[in-house]
Every structure is written in structure tokens, then in C-alpha cells.
Protein backbone atom coordinates (compact mmCIF):
# COMPACT_ATOMS: atom_id res chain seq x y z
CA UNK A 1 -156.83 247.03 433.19
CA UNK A 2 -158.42 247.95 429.84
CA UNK A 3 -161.71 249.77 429.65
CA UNK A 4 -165.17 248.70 428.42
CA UNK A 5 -166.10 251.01 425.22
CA UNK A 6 -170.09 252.04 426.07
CA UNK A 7 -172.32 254.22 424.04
CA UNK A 8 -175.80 255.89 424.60
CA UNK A 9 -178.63 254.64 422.84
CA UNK A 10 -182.14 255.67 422.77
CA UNK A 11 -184.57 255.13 425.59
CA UNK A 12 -187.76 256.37 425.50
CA UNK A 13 -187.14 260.10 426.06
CA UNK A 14 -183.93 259.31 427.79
CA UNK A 15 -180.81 257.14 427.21
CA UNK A 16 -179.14 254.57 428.02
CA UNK A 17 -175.45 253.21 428.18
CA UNK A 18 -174.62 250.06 427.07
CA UNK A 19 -171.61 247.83 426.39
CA UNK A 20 -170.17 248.81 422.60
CA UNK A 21 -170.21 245.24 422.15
CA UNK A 22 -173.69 245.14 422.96
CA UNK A 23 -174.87 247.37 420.33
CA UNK A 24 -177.69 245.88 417.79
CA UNK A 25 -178.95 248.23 414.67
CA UNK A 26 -181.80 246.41 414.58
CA UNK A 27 -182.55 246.79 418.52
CA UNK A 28 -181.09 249.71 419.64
CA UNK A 29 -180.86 253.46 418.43
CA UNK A 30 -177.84 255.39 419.12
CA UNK A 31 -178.47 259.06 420.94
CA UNK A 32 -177.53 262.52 418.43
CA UNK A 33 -173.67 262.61 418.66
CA UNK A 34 -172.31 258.60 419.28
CA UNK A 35 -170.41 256.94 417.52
CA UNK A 36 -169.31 253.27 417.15
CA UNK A 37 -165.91 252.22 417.40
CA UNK A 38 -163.75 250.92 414.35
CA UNK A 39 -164.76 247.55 413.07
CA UNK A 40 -168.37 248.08 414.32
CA UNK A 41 -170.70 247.45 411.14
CA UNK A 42 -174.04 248.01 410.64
CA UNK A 43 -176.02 246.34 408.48
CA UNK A 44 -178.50 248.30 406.48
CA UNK A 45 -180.95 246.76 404.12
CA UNK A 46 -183.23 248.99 401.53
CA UNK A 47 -186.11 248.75 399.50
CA UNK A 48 -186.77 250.50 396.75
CA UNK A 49 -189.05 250.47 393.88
CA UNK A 50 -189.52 252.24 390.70
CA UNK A 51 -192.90 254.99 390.75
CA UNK A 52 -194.56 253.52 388.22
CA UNK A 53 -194.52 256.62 386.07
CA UNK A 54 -190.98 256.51 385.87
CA UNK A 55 -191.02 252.90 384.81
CA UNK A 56 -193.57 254.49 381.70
CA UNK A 57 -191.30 257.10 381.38
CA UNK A 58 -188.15 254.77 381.17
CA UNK A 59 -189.58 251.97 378.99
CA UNK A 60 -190.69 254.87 376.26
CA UNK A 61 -187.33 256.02 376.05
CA UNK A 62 -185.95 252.87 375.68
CA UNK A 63 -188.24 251.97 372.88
CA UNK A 64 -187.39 255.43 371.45
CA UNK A 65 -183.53 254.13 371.58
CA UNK A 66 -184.37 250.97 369.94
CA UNK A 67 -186.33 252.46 367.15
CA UNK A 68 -183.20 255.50 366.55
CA UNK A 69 -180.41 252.42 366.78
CA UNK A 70 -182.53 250.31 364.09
CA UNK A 71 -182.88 253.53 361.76
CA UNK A 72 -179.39 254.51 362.38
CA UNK A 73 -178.18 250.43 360.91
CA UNK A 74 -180.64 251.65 358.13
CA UNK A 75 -178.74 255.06 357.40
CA UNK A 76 -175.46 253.15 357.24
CA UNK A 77 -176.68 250.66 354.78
CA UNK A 78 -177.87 253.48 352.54
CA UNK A 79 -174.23 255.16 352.76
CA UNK A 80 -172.86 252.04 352.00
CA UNK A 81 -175.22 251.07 349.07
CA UNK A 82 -174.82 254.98 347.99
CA UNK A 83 -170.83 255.31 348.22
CA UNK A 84 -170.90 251.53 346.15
CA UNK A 85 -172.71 252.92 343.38
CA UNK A 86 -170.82 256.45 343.38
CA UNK A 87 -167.56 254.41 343.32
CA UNK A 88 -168.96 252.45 340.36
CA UNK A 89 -169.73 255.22 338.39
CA UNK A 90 -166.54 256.99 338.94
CA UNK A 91 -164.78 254.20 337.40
CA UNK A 92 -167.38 253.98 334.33
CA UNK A 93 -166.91 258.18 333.97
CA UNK A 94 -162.89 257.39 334.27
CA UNK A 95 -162.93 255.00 331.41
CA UNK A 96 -165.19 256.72 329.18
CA UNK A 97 -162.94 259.41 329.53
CA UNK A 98 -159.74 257.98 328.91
CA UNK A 99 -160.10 257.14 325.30
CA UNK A 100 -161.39 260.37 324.80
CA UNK A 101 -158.12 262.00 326.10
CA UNK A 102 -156.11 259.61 324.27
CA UNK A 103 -158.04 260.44 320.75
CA UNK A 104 -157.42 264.19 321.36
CA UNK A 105 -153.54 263.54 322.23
CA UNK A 106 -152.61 262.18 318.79
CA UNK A 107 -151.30 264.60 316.71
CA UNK A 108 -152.80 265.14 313.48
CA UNK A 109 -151.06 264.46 309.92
């Protein structure tokens, strides 16, 4: 004959045993030291909400982000606009400079 798994629960200042199967989070309170058998769930639900100074705290930083990311796009444009213009002007220095060295290469007659 198989056995009946029981546990102690909370009863006041006592306990009580009950039936494993019996066992109800939301009823019952199990006493300092049981446990419940495998494939026993329990079902806990929470509620939590953010202090409100931690929401401040939160949004300000986020804003903070936001503003960095948008100068950051900014920054890159300027390299981009910057390393354009310093890539045109190599080019105009190179061809300045090659007729120059071409001139001074001719031997003179």
C-alpha cells in the first residue's frame, strides 16, 4: 500500500498536518523546515512599482542619452564633411604639384 505524502502548515501558534495534495499557497502556510514534493508549484504573483524618484532619476538619464546619441550623429557628420574636404584638397595640392615636379625634371639646354 503506498503512503499519503503530508506536510505541516501553520496553525495559529501550532501546526497542522495535512494531505500534500491538499496544500494551497494562498490558504495555507507551511511550518520552518517543510518542503513540498516534486511537481508541487506554487504560484507567486508580485507587485512592484517604480519610487517615483527613481522614475525622475531614470527619465533624466534617458534624456541625457538622447541628447549625447543626437550630438554624437552630429560629430560624425562633421568628420565626414571634414575628411571630404581634406580629401579634396589633397588632390588640388597633388596636382598643383605635379607640374611643378615635372618643370624641374627637364633638363636644361
Amino acid at each position: 500500500m503506498s503512503q499519503i505524502k503530508t506536510v505541516k502548515i501553520k496553525d495559529g501558534d501550532d501546526f497542522r498536518v495535512i494531505n500534500e495534495s491538499d496544500f494551497d499557497a494562498s490558504q495555507h502556510e507551511l511550518c520552518e523546515g517543510e518542503q513540498l514534493g516534486e511537481g508541487h508549484k506554487i504560484i507567486v504573483t508580485l507587485s512592484a512599482e517604480t519610487a517615483p524618484e527613481l522614475q525622475q532619476a531614470i527619465d533624466e538619464a534617458k534624456a541625457e542619452c538622447e541628447k549625447v546619441q543626437a550630438e554624437n550623429e552630429s560629430l560624425k557628420a562633421q568628420v565626414k564633411d571634414l575628411e571630404a574636404k581634406l580629401k579634396k584638397q589633397a588632390a588640388a595640392e597633388a596636382k598643383s604639384t605635379k607640374p611643378a615636379e615635372t618643370k624641374a625634371e627637364q633638363p636644361k639646354e
